[in-house]
Protein backbone atom coordinates (compact mmCIF):
# COMPACT_ATOMS: atom_id res chain seq x y z
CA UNK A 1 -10.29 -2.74 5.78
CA UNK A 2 -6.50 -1.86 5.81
CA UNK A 3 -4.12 -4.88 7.32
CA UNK A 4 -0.36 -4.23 7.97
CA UNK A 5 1.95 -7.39 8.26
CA UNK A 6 5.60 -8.39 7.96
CA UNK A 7 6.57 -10.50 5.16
CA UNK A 8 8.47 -14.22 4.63
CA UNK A 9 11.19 -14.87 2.14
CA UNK A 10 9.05 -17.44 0.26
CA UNK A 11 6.73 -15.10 -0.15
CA UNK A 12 9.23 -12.08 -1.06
CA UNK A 13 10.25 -14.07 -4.28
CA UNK A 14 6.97 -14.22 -5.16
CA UNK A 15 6.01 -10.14 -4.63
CA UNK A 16 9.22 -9.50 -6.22
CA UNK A 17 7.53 -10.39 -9.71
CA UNK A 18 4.49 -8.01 -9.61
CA UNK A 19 4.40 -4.53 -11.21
CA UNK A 20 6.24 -1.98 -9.78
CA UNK A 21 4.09 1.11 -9.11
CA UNK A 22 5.81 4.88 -7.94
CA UNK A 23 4.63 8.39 -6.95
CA UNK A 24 6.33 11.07 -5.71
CA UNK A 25 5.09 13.41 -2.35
CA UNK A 26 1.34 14.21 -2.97
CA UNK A 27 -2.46 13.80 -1.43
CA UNK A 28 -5.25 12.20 -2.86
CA UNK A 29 -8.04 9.63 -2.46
CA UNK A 30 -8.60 6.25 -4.01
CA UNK A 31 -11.79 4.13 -3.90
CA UNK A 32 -10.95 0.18 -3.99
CA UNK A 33 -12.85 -1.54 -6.15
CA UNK A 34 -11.01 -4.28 -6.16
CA UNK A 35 -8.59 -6.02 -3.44
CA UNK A 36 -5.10 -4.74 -3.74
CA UNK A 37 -1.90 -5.98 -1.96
CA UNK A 38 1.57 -4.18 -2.47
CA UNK A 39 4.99 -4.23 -0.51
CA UNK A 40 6.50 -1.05 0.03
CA UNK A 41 10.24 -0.95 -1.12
CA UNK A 42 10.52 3.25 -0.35
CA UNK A 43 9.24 5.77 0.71
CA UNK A 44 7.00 6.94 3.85
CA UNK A 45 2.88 7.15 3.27
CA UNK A 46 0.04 7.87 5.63
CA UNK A 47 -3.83 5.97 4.66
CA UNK A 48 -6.59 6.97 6.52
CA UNK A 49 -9.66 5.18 5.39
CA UNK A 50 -12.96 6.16 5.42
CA UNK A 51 -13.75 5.69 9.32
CA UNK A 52 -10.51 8.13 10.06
CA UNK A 53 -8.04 5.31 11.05
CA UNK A 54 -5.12 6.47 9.52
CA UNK A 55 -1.81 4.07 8.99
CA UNK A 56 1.53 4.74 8.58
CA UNK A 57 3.24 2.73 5.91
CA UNK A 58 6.74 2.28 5.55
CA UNK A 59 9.80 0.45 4.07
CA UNK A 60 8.92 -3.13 4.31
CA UNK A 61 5.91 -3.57 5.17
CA UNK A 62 3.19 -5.66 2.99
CA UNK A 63 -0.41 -4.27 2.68
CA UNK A 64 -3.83 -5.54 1.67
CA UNK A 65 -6.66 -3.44 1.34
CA UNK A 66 -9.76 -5.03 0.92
CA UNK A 67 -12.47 -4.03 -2.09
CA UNK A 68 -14.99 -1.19 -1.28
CA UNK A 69 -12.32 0.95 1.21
CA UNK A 70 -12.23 4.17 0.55
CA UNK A 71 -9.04 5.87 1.80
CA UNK A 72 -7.18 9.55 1.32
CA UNK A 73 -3.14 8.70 0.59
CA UNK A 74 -0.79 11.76 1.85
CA UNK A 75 2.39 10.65 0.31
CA UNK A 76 5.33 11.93 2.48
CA UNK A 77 8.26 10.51 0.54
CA UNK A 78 8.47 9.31 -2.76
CA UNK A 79 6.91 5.50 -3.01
CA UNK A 80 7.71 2.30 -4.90
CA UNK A 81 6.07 -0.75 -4.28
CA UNK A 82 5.37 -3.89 -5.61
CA UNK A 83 1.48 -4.02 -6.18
CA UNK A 84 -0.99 -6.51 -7.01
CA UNK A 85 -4.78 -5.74 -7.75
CA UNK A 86 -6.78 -9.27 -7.26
């Protein structure tokens, strides 16, 4: 499962501190095996997981993928995020 949501400034400070993860323009898949959460800070990114939703990420917004999702990543503009694997 793949949720989208806006972020709060309390929580911001706290995002702020995790690792910092980048890739420029490519394709590829990732399996989950464990929950991940990241805030994007650049770039433009299209997920589709496994069932063929696909999601368009963007500047600002705060993801969690849950464990077990497998997902194909076409990277449109070069990404940074803030990521957390938990």
């Amino acid at each position: 499962m793949l949720k989208i949501e806006s972020i709060i400034n309390k929580d911001l400070e706290k995002v702020t501190k995790w690792e910092i993860w980048e890739k420029e323009p490519t394709t590829y898949s990732h399996y989950y095996d464990k929950n991940e959460s990241f805030y994007f800070l650049q770039g433009v990114a299209e997920i589709t997981i496994k069932d063929g939703e696909t999601f368009k990420i963007v500047k600002g917004d705060f993801v969690t993928i849950d464990s077990g999702t497998e997902t194909t990543w076409v990277i449109k503009e070069k990404v940074r995020k803030h990521f957390l694997f938990f």
